[in-house]
N, C-alpha and C. Protein backbone atom coordinates (compact mmCIF):
# COMPACT_ATOMS: atom_id res chain seq x y z
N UNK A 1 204.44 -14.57 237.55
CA UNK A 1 205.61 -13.74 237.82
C UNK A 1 205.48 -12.45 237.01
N UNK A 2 205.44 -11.54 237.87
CA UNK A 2 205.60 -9.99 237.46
C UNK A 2 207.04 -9.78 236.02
N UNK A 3 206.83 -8.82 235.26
CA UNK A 3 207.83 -8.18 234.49
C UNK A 3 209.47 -8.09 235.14
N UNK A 4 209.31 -7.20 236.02
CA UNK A 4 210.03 -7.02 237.14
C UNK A 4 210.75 -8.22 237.61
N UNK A 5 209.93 -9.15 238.15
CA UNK A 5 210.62 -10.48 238.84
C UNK A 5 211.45 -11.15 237.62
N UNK A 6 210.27 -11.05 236.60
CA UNK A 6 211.01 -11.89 235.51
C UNK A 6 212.16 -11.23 234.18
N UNK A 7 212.69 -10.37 234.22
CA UNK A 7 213.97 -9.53 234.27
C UNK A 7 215.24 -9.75 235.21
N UNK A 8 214.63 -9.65 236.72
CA UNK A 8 215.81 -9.35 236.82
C UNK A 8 216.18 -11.34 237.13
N UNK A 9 215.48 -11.89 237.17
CA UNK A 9 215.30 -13.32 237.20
C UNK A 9 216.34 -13.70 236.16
N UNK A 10 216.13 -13.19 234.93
CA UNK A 10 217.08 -13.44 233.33
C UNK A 10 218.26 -12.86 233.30
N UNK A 11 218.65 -11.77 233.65
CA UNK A 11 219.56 -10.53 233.95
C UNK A 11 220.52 -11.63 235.28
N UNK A 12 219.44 -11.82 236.41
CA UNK A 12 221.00 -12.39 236.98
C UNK A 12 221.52 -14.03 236.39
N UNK A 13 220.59 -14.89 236.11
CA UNK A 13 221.11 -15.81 235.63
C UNK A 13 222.28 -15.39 234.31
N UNK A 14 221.97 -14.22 233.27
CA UNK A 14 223.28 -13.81 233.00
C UNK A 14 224.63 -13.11 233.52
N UNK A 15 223.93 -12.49 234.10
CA UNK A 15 225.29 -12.20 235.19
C UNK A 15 226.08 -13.31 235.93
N UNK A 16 225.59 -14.33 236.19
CA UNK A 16 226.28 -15.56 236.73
C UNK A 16 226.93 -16.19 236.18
N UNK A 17 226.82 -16.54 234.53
CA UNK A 17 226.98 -17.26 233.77
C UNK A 17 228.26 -16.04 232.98
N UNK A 18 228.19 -14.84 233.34
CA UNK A 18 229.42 -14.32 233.06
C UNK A 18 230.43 -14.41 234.53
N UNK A 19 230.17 -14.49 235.73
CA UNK A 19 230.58 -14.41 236.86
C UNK A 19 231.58 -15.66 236.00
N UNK A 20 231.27 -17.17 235.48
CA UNK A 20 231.96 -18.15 235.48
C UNK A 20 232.48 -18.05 233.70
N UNK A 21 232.71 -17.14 233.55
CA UNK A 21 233.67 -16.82 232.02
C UNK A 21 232.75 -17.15 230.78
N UNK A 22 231.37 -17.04 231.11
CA UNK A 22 230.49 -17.78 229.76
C UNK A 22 229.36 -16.80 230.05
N UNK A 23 230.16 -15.94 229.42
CA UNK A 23 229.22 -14.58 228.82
C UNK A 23 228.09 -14.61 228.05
N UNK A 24 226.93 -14.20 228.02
CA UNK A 24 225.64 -14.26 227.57
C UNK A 24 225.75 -12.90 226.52
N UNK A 25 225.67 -12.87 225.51
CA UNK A 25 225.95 -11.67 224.48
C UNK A 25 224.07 -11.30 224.81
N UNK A 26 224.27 -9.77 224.23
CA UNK A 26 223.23 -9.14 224.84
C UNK A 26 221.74 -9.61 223.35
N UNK A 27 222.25 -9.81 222.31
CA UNK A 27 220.86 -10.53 221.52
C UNK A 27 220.59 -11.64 221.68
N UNK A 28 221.22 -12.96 222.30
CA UNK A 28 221.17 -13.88 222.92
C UNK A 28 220.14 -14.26 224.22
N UNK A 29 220.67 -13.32 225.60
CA UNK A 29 219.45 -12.44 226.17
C UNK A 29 218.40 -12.37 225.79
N UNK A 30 218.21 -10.98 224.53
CA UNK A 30 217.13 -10.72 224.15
C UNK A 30 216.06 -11.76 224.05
N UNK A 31 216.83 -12.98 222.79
CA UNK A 31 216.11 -13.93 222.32
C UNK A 31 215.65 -14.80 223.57
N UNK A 32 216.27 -15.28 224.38
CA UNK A 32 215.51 -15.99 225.50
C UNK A 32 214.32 -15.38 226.60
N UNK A 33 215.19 -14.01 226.27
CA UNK A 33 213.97 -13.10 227.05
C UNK A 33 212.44 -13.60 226.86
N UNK A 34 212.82 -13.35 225.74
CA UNK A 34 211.58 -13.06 224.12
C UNK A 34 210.78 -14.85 224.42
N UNK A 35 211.59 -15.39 224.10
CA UNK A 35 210.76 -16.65 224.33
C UNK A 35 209.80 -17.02 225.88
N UNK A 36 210.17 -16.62 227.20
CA UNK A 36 209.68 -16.54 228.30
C UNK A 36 208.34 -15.60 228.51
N UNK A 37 207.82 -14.58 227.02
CA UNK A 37 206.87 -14.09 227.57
C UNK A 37 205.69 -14.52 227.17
N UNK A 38 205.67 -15.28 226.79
CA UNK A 38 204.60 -16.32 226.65
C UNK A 38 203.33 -16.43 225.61
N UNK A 39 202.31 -16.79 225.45
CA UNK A 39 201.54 -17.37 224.20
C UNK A 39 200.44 -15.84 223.74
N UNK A 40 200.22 -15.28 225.19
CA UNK A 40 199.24 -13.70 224.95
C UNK A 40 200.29 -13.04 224.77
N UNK A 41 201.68 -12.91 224.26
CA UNK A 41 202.59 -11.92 223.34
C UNK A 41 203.14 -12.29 222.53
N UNK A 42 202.54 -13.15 221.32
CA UNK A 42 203.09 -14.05 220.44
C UNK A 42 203.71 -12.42 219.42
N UNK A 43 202.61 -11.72 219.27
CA UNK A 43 202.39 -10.53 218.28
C UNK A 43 203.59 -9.93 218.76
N UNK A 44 203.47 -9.55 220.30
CA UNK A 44 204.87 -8.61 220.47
C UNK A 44 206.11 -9.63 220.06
N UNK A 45 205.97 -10.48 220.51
CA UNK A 45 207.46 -11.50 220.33
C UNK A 45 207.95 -11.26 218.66
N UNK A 46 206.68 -11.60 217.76
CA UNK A 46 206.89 -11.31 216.26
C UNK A 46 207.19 -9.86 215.71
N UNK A 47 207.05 -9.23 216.55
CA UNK A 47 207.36 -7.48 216.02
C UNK A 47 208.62 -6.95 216.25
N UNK A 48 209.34 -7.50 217.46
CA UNK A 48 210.46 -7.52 218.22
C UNK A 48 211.27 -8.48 217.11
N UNK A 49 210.95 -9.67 217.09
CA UNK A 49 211.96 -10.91 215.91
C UNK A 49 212.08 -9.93 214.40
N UNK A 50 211.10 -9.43 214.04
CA UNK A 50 210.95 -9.06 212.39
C UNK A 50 212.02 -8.13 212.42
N UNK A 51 212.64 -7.04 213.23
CA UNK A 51 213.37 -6.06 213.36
C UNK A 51 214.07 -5.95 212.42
N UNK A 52 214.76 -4.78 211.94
CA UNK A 52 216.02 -4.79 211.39
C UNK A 52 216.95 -5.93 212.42
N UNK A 53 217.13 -4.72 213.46
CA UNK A 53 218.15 -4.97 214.79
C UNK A 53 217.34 -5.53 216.07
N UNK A 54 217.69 -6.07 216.88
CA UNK A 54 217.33 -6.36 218.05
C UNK A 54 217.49 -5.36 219.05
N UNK A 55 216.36 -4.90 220.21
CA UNK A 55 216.49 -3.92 220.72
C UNK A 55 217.75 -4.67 221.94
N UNK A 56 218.44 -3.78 222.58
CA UNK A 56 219.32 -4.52 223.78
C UNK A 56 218.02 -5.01 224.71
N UNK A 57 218.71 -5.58 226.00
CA UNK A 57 217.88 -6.24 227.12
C UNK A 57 217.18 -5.40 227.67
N UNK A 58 217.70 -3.92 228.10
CA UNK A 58 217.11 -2.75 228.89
C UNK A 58 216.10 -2.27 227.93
N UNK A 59 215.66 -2.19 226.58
CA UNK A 59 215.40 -1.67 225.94
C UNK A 59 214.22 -2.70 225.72
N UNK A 60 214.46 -4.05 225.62
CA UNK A 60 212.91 -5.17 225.38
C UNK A 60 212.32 -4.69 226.65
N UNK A 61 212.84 -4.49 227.80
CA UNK A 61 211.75 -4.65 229.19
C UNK A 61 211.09 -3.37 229.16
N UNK A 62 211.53 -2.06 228.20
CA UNK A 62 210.67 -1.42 228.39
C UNK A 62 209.47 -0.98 227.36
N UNK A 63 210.30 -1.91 226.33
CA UNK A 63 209.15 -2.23 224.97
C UNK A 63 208.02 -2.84 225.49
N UNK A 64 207.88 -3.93 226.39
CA UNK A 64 206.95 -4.94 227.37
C UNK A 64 206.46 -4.43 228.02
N UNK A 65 206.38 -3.43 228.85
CA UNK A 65 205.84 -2.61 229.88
C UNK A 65 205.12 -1.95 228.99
N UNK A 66 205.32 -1.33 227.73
CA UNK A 66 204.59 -0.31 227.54
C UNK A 66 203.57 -1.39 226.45
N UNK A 67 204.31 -2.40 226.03
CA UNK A 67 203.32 -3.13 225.33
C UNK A 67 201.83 -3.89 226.45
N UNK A 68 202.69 -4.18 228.01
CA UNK A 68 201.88 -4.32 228.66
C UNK A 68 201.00 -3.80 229.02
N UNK A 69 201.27 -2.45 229.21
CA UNK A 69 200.30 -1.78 229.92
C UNK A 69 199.07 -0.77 228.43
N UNK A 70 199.85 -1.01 227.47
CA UNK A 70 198.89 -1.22 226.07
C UNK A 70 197.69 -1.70 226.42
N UNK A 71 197.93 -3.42 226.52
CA UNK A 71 196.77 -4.28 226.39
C UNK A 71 196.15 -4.43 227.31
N UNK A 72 196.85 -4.04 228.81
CA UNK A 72 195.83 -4.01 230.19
C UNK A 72 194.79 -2.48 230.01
N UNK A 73 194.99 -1.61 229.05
CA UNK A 73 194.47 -0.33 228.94
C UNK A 73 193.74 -0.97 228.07
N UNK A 74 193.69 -1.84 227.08
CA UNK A 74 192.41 -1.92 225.92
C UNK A 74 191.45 -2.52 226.81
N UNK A 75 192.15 -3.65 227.64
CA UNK A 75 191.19 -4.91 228.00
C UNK A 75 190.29 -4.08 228.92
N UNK A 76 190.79 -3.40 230.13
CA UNK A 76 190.56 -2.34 231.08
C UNK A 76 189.03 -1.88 230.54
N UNK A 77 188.89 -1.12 229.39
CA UNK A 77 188.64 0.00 229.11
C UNK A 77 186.95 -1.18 228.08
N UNK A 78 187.47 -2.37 228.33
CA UNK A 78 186.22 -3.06 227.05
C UNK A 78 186.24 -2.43 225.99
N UNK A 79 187.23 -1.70 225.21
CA UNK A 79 186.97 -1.38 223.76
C UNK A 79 187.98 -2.13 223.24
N UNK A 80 188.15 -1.00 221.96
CA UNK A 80 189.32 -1.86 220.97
C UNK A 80 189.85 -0.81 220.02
N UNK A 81 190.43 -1.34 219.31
CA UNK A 81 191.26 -0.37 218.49
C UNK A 81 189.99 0.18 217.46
N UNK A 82 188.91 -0.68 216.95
CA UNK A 82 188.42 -0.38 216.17
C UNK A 82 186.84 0.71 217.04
N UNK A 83 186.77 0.31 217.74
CA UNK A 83 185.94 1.48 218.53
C UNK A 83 186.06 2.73 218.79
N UNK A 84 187.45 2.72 218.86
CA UNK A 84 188.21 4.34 219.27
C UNK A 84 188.21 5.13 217.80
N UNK A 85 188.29 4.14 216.84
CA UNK A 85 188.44 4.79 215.66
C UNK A 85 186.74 5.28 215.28
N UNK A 86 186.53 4.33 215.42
CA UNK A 86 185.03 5.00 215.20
C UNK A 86 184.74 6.39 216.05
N UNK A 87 184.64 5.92 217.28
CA UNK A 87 184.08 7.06 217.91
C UNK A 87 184.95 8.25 217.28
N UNK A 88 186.24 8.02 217.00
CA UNK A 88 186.85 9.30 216.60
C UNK A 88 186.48 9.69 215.65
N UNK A 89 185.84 9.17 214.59
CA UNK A 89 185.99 9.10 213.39
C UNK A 89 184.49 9.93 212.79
N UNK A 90 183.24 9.88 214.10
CA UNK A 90 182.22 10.50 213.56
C UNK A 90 182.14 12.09 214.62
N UNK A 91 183.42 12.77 214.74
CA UNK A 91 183.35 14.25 215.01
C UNK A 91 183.58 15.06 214.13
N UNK A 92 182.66 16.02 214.13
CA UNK A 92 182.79 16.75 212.83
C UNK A 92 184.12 17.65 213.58
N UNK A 93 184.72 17.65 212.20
CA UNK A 93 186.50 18.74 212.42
C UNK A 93 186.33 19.18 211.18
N UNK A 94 185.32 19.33 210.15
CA UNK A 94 184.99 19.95 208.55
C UNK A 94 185.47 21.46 208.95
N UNK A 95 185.33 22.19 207.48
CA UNK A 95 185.49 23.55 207.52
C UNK A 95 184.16 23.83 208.00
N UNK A 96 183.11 23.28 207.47
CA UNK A 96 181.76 23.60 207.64
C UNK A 96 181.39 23.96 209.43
N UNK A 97 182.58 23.29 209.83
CA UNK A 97 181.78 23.15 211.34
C UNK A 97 182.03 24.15 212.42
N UNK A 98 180.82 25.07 212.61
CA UNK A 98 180.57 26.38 213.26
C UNK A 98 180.92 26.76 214.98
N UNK A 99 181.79 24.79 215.36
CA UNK A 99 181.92 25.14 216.65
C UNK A 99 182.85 25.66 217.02
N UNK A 100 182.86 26.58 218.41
CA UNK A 100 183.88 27.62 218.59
C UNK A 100 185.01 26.90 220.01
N UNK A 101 185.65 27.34 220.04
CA UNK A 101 186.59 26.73 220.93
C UNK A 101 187.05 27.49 221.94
């Protein structure tokens, strides 16, 4: 199940459950959200829990998307965080360096 499906999947089961006077408070939400995304977002789930505050519901789905499309861009791409740093890391940007722009 897509992001998408599985939002508005959570979203209306709260809406229903307020339809019958048993309102779903919006960090409540969050937290069940949070538990449904499963064992490859343990890290996001823990970065989201450590918070000061809890982001609202509209606000986790788009933390997830961008966390998603994060890790479909590393995996995508066969590197890693520590590759990019490297490669970045051996351009010369010195005073010494005579290239013109």
């Amino acid at each position: 199940m897509n992001i998408s499906d599985y939002s508005t999947n959570v979203k209306n089961l709260a809406d229903a459950l307020a339809s019958i006077r048993a309102p779903v408070d919006d960090e409540d939400l969050v937290a069940v959200t949070l538990n449904g995304f499963g064992k490859n977002y343990s890290q996001f789930r823990t970065s989201i829990v450590v918070r000061e505050t809890f982001p609202n519901f509209q606000d986790l789905i788009t933390l997830f998307i961008s966390e998603k499309m994060r890790v479909v861009g590393i995996s995508s791409n066969g590197g890693s965080h520590e590759s990019a740093f490297y490669s970045n890391s051996n351009k010369s940007r010195g005073r010494g360096d005579k290239t013109s722009f």
